[in-house]
Protein backbone atom coordinates (compact mmCIF):
# COMPACT_ATOMS: atom_id res chain seq x y z
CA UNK A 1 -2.44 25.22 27.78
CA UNK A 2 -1.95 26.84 24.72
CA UNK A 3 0.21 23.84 23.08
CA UNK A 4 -2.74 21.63 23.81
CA UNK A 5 -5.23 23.60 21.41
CA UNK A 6 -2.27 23.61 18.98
CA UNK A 7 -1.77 19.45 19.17
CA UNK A 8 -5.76 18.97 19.07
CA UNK A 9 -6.10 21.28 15.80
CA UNK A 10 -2.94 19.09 14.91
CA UNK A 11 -4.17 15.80 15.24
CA UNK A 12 -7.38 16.73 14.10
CA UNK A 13 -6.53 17.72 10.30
CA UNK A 14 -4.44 15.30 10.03
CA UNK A 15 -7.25 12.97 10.58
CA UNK A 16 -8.91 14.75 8.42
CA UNK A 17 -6.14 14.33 5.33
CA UNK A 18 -6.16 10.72 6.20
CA UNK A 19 -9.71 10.51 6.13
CA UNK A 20 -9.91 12.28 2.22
CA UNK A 21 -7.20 9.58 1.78
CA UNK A 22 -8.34 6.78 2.27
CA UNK A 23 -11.77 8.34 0.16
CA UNK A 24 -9.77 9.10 -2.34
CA UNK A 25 -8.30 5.86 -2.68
CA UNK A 26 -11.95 4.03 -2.21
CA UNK A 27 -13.24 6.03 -5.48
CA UNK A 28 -10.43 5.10 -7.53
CA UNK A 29 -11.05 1.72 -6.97
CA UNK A 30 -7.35 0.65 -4.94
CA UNK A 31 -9.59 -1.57 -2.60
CA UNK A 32 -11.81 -3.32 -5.74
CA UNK A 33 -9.97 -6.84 -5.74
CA UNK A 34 -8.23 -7.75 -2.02
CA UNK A 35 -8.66 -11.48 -3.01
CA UNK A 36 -6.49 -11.59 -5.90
CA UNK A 37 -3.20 -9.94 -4.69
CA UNK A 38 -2.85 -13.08 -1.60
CA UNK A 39 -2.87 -14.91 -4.71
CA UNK A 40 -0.20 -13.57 -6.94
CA UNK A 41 2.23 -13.52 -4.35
CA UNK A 42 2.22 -17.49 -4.72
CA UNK A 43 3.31 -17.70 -7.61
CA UNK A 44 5.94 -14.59 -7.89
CA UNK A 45 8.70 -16.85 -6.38
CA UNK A 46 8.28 -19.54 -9.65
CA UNK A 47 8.75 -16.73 -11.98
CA UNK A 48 11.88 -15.52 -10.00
CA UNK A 49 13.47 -18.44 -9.55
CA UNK A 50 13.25 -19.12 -13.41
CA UNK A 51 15.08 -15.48 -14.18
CA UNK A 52 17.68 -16.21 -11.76
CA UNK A 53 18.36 -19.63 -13.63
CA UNK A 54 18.59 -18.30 -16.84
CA UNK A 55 20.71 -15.67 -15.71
CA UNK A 56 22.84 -18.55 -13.82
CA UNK A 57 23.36 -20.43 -17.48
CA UNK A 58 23.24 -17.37 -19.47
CA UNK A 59 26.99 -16.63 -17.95
């Protein structure tokens, strides 16, 4: 019975970290733009595919 107390005061600050986490990360402003990043990742592969060819002809 004992171990259960333990697990509960566990689980329950580790909540707790998670919880200043994701506050922490809310004030700094990591969640200010989710549009943008879908985005980007559209047009990473062009710029990619541009280094490897000039690495291709660069040897």
């Amino acid at each position: 019975m004992n171990i259960l107390y333990f697990l509960v005061g566990c689980s329950v600050l580790m909540a707790l970290i998670f919880l200043a986490a994701f506050f922490w990360a809310y004030k700094t402003g990591q969640n200010d733009d989710v549009h943008t990043p879908g985005i980007r990742m559209l047009f990473d592969d062009e710029a990619a595919a541009e280094k490897s060819e000039e690495d291709h002809f660069s040897s």
